[in-house]
C-alpha atoms as a PDB file:
ATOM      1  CA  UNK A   1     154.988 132.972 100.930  1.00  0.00           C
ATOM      2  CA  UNK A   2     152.843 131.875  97.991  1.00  0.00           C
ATOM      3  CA  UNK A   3     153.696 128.574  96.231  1.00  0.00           C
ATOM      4  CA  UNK A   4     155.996 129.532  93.140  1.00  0.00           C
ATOM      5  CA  UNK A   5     158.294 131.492  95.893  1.00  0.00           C
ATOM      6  CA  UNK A   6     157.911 128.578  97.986  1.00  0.00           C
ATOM      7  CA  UNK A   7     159.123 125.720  95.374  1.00  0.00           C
ATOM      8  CA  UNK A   8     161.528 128.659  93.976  1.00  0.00           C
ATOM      9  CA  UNK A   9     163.314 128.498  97.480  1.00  0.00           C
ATOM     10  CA  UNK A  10     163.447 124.914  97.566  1.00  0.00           C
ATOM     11  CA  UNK A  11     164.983 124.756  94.106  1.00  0.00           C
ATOM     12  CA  UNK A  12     167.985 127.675  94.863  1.00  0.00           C
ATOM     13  CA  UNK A  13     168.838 125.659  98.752  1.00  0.00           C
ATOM     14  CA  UNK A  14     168.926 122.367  96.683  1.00  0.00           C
ATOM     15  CA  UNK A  15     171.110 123.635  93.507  1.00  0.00           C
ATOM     16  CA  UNK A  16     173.386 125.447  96.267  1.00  0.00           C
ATOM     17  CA  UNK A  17     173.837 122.408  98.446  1.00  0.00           C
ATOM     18  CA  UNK A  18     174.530 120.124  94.785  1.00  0.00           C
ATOM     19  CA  UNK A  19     176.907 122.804  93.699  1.00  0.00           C
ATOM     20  CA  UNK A  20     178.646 123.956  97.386  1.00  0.00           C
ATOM     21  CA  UNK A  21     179.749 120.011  96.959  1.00  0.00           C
ATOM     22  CA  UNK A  22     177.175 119.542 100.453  1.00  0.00           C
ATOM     23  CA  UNK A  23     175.109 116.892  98.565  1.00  0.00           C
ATOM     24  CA  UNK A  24     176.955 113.489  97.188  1.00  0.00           C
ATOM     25  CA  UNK A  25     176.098 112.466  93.587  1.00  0.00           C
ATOM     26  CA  UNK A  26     173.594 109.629  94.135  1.00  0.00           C
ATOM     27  CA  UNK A  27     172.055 110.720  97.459  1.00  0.00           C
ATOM     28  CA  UNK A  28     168.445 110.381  97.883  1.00  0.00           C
ATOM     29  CA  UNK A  29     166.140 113.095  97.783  1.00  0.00           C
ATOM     30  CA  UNK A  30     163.582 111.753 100.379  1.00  0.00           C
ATOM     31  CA  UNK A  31     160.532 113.499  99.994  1.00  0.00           C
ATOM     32  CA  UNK A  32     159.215 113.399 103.133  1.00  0.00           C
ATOM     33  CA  UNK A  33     162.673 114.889 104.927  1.00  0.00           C
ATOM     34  CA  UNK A  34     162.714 117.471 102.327  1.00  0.00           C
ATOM     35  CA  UNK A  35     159.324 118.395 103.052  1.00  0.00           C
ATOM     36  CA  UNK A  36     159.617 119.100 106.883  1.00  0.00           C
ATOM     37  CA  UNK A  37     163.000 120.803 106.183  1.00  0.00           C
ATOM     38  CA  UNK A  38     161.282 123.692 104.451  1.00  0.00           C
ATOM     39  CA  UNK A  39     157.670 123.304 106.392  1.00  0.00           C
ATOM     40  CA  UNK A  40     156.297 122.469 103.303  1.00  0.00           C
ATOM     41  CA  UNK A  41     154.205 120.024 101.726  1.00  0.00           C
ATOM     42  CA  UNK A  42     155.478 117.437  99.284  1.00  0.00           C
ATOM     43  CA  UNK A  43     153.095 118.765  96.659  1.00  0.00           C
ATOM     44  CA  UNK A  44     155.024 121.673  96.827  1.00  0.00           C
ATOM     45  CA  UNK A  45     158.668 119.330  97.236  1.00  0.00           C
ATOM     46  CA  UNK A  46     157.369 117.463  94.188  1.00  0.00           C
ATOM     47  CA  UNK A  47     157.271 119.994  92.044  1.00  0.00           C
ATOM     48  CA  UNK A  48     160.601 121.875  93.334  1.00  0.00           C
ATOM     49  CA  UNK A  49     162.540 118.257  92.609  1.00  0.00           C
ATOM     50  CA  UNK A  50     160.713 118.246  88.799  1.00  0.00           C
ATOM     51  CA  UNK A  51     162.596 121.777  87.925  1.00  0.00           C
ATOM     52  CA  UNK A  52     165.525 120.204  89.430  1.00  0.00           C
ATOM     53  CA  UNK A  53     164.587 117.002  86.980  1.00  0.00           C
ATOM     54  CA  UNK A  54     164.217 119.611  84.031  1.00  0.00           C
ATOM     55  CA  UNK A  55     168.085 121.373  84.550  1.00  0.00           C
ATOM     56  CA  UNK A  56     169.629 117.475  84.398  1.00  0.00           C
ATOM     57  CA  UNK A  57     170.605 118.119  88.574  1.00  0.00           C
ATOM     58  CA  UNK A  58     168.525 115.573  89.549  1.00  0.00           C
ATOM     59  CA  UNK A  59     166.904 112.096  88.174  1.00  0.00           C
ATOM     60  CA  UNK A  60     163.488 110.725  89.067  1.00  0.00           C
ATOM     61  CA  UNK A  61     163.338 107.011  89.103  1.00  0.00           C
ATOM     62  CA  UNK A  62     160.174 105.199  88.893  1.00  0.00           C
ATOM     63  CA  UNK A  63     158.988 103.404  92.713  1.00  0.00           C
ATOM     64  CA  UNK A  64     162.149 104.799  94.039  1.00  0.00           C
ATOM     65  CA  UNK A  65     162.076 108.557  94.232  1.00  0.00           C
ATOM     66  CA  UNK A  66     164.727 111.510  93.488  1.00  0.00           C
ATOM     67  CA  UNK A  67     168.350 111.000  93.648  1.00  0.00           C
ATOM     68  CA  UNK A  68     170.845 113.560  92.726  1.00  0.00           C
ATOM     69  CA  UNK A  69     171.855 113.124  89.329  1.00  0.00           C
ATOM     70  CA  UNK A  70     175.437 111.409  88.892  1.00  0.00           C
ATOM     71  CA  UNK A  71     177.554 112.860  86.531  1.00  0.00           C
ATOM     72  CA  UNK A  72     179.587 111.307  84.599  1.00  0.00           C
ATOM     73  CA  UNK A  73     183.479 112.130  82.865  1.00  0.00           C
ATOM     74  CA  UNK A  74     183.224 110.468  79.710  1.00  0.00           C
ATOM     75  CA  UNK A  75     179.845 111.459  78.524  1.00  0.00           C
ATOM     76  CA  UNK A  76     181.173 115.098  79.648  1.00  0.00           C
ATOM     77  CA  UNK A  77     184.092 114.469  77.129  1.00  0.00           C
ATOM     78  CA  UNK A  78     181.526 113.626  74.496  1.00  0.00           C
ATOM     79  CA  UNK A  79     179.291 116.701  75.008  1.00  0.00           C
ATOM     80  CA  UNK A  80     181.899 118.958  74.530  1.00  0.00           C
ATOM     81  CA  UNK A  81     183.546 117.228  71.482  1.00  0.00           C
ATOM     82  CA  UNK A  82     179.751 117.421  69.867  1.00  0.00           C
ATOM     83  CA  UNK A  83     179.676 121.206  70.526  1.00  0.00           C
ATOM     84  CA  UNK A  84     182.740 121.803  69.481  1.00  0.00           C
ATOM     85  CA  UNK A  85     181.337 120.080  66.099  1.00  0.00           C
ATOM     86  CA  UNK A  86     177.903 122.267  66.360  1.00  0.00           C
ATOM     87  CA  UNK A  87     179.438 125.742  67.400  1.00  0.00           C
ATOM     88  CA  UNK A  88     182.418 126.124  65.571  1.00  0.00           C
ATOM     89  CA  UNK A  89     179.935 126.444  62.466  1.00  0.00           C
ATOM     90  CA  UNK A  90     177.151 128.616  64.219  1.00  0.00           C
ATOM     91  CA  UNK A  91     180.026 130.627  65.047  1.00  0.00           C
ATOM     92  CA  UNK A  92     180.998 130.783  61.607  1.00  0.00           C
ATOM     93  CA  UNK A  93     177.535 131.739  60.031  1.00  0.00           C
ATOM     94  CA  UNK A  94     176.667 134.437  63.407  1.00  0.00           C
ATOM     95  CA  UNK A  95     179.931 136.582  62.604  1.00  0.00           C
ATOM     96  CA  UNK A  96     178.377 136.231  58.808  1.00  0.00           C
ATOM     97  CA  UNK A  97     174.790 136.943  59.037  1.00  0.00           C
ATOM     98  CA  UNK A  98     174.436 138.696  62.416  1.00  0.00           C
ATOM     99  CA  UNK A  99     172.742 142.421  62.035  1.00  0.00           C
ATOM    100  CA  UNK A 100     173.131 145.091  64.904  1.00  0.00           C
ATOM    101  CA  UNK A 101     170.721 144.433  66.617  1.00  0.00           C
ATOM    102  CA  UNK A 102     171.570 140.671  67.304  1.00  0.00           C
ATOM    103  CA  UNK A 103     174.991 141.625  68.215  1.00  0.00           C
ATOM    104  CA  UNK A 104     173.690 144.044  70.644  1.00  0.00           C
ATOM    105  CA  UNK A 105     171.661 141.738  72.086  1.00  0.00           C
ATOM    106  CA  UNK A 106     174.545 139.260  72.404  1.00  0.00           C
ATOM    107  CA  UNK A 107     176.445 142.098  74.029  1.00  0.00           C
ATOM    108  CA  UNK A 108     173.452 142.675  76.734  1.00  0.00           C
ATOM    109  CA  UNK A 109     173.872 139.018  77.421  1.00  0.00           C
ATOM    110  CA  UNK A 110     177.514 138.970  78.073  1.00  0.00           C
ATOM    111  CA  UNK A 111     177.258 142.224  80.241  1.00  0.00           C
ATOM    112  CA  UNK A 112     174.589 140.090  82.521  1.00  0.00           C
ATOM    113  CA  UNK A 113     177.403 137.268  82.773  1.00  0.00           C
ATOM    114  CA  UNK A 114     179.890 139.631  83.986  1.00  0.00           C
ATOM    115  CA  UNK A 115     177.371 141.048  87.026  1.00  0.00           C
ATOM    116  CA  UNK A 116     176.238 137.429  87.988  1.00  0.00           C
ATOM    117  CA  UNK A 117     180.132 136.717  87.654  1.00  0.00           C
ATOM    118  CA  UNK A 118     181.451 139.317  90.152  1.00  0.00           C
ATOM    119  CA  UNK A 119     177.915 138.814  92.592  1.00  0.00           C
ATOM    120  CA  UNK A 120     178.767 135.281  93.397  1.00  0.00           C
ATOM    121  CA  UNK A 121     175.743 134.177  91.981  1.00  0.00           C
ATOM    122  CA  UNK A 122     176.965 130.408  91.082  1.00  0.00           C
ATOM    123  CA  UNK A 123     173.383 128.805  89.762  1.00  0.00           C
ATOM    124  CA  UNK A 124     172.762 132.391  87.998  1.00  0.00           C
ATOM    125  CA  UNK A 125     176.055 132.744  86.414  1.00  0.00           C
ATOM    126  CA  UNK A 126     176.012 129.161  85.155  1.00  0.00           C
ATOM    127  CA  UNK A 127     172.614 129.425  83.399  1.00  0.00           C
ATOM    128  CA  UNK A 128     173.852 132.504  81.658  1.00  0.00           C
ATOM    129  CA  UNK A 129     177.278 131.160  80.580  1.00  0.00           C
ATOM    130  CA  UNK A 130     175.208 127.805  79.283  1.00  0.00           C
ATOM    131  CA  UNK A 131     172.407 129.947  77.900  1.00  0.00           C
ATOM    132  CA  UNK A 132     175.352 132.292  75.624  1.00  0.00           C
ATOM    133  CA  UNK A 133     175.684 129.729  73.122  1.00  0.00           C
ATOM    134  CA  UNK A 134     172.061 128.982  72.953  1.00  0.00           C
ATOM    135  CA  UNK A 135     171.292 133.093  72.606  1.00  0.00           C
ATOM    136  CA  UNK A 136     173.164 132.862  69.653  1.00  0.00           C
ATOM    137  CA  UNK A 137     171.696 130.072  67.839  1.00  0.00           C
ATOM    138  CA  UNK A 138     168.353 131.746  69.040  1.00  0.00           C
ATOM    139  CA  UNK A 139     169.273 134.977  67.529  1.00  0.00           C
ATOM    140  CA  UNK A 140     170.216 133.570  64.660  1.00  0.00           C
ATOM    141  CA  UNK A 141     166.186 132.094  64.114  1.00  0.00           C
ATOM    142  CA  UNK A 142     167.376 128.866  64.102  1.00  0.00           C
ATOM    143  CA  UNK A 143     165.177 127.273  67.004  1.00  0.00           C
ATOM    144  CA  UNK A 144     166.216 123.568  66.120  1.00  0.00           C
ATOM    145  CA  UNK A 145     169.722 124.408  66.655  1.00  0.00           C
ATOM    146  CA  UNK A 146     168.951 126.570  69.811  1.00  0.00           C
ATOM    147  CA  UNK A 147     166.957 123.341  71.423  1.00  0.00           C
ATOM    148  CA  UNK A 148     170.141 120.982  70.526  1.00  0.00           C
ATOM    149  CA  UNK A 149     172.360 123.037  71.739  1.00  0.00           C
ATOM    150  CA  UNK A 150     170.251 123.778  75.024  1.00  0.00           C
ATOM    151  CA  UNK A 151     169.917 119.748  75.513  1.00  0.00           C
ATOM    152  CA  UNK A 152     173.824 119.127  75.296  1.00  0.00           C
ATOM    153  CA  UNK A 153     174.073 122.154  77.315  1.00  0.00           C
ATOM    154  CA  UNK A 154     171.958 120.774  80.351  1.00  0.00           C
ATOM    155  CA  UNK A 155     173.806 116.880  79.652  1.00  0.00           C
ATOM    156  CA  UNK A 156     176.790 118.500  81.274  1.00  0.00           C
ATOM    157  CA  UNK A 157     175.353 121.440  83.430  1.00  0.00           C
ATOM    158  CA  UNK A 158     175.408 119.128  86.558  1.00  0.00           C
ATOM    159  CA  UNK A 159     179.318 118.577  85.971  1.00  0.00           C
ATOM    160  CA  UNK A 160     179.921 122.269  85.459  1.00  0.00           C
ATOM    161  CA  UNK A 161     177.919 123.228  88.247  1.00  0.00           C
ATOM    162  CA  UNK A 162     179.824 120.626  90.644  1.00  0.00           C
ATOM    163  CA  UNK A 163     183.276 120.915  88.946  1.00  0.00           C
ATOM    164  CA  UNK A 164     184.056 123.882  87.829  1.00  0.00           C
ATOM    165  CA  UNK A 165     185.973 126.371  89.967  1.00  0.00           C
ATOM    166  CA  UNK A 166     184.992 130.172  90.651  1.00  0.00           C
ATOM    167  CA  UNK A 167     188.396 131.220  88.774  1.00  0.00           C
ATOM    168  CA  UNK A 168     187.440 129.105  85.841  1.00  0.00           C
ATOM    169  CA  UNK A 169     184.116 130.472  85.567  1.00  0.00           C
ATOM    170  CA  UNK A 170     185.320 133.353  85.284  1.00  0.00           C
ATOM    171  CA  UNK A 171     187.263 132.928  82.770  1.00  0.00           C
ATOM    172  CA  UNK A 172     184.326 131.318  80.767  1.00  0.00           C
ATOM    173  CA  UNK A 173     182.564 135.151  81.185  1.00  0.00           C
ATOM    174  CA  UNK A 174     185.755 136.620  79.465  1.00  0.00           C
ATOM    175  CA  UNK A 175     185.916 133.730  76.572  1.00  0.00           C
ATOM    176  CA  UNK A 176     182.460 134.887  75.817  1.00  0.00           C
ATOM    177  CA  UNK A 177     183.502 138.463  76.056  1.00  0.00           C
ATOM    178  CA  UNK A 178     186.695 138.001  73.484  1.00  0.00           C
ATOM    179  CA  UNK A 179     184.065 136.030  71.497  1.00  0.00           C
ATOM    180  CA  UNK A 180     182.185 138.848  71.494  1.00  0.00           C
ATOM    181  CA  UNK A 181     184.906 141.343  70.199  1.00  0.00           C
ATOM    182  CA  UNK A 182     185.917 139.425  67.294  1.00  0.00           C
ATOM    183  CA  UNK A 183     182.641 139.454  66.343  1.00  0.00           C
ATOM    184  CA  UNK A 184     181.773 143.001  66.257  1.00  0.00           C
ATOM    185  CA  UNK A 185     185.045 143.273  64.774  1.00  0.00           C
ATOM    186  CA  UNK A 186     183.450 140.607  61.884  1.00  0.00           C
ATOM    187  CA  UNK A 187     186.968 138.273  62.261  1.00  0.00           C
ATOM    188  CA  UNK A 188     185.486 135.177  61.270  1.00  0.00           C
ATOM    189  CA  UNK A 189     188.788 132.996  61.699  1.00  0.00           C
ATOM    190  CA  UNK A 190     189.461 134.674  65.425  1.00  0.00           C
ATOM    191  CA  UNK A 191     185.911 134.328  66.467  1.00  0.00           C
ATOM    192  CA  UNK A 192     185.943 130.571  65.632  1.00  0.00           C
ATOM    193  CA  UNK A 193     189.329 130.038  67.050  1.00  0.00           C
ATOM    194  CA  UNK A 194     188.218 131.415  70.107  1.00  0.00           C
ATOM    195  CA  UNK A 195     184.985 129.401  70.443  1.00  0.00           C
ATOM    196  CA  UNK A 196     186.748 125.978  69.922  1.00  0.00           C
ATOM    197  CA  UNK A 197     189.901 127.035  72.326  1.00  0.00           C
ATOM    198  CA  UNK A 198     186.790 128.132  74.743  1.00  0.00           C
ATOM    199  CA  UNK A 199     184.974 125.007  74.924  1.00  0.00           C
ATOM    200  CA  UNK A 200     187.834 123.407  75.390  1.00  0.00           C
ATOM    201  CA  UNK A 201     189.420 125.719  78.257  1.00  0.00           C
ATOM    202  CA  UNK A 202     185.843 124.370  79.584  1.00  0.00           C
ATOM    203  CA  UNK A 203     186.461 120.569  79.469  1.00  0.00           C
ATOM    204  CA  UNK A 204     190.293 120.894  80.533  1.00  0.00           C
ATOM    205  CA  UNK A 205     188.946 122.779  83.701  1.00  0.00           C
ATOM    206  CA  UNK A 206     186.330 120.375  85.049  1.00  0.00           C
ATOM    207  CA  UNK A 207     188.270 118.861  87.986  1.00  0.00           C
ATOM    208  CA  UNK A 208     186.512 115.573  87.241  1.00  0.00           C
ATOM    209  CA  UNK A 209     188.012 113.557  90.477  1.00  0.00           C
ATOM    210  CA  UNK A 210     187.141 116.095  93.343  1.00  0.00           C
ATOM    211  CA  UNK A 211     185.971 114.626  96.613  1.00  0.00           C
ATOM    212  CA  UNK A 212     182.422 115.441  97.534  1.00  0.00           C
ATOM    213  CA  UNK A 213     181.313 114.823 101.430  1.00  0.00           C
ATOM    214  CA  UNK A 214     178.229 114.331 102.397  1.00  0.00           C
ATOM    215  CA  UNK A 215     174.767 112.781 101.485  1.00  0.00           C
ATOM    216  CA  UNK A 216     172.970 113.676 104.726  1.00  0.00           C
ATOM    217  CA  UNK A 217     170.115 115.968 103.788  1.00  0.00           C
ATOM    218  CA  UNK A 218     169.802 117.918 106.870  1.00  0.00           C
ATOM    219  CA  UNK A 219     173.776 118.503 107.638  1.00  0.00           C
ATOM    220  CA  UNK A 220     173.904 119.471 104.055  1.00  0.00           C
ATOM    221  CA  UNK A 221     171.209 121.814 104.082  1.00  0.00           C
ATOM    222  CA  UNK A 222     172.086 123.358 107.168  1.00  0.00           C
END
């Protein structure tokens, strides 16, 4: 196994343990554990638990080492009431300006949401029902909006990941999907409509208060 595969593994068992509710908001990452776990070295740990630092699941702290990141409800409630500010408007000006091809591409996008949807593929569907909104402000050129969007995005990944249910993720694919129709159909009114009522279908499923067990690396690992 050559290094990328090997930190690649490390990242999916980690982001399945945070999101399976096996890992406890706070635990510590040690190193060391992590690294005879997988048979691997901490060079290779390291650099697993900085993509992990990237996607917001984690935080590094200085002398201390990796803990997984702790979300938190309020800052989750002012996320969403920013994006529903943002993406009510890019909404507006996609169902305006958007050629063909852009809706097309929007279109491939949704269809990839749907397979990782019905595959059980938790971290892959949530990347692609975060990365939908950021597609469009992509597709639109405007790259400033795209990186705001993606940083709000990955503020309340971790508390999607851990809190939202399979059902309600599913339901996120077939927001996007109605989305979707009301834009081909060029209803600017419906398509906004839909994006505000989605993003907050989001927030009012995030079961905020949900037990999580365990902190123990290797039982939650296992």
């Amino acid at each position: 196994m050559d290094t990328t595969t090997a930190t690649r593994s490390i990242v999916d068992a980690l982001t399945k343990a945070i999101v399976e509710h096996r890992l406890h908001p706070g635990s510590k990452l040690a190193e060391q554990k992590l690294a005879d776990h997988f048979g691997v070295s901490r060079t290779l740990v390291r650099q697993a638990l900085f993509q992990l630092a990237q996607k917001r699941l984690i935080r590094m702290e200085p002398a201390r080492g990796a803990f997984v990141a702790t979300p938190s409800g309020e800052e989750a409630k002012q996320v969403f009431a920013v994006r529903r500010m943002l993406e009510a408007e890019m909404t507006r000006n996609f169902v305006r300006n958007a050629t063909k091809a852009q809706i097309q591409a929007l279109q491939e996008h949704v269809a990839q949401e749907k397979a990782a949807v019905q595959r059980g593929d938790v971290a892959g569907r949530t990347d692609l029902l975060g990365d939908f909104h950021v597609r469009m402000a992509d597709l639109m050129g405007n790259p400033v909006l795209g990186q705001i969007l993606g940083e709000l995005i990955s503020r309340c990944s971790l508390i999607t990941l851990m809190y939202q249910s399979d059902n309600a993720a599913e339901h996120s694919a077939e927001d996007h999907a109605a989305i979707l129709k009301a834009i081909v159909a060029k209803d600017e009114t419906l398509a906004v409509q839909l994006m505000e009522d989605h993003l907050s279908h989001v927030e009012a499923s995030l079961t905020l208060d949900r037990k999580l067990p365990n902190s123990d690396i290797a039982m939650a690992l296992a």
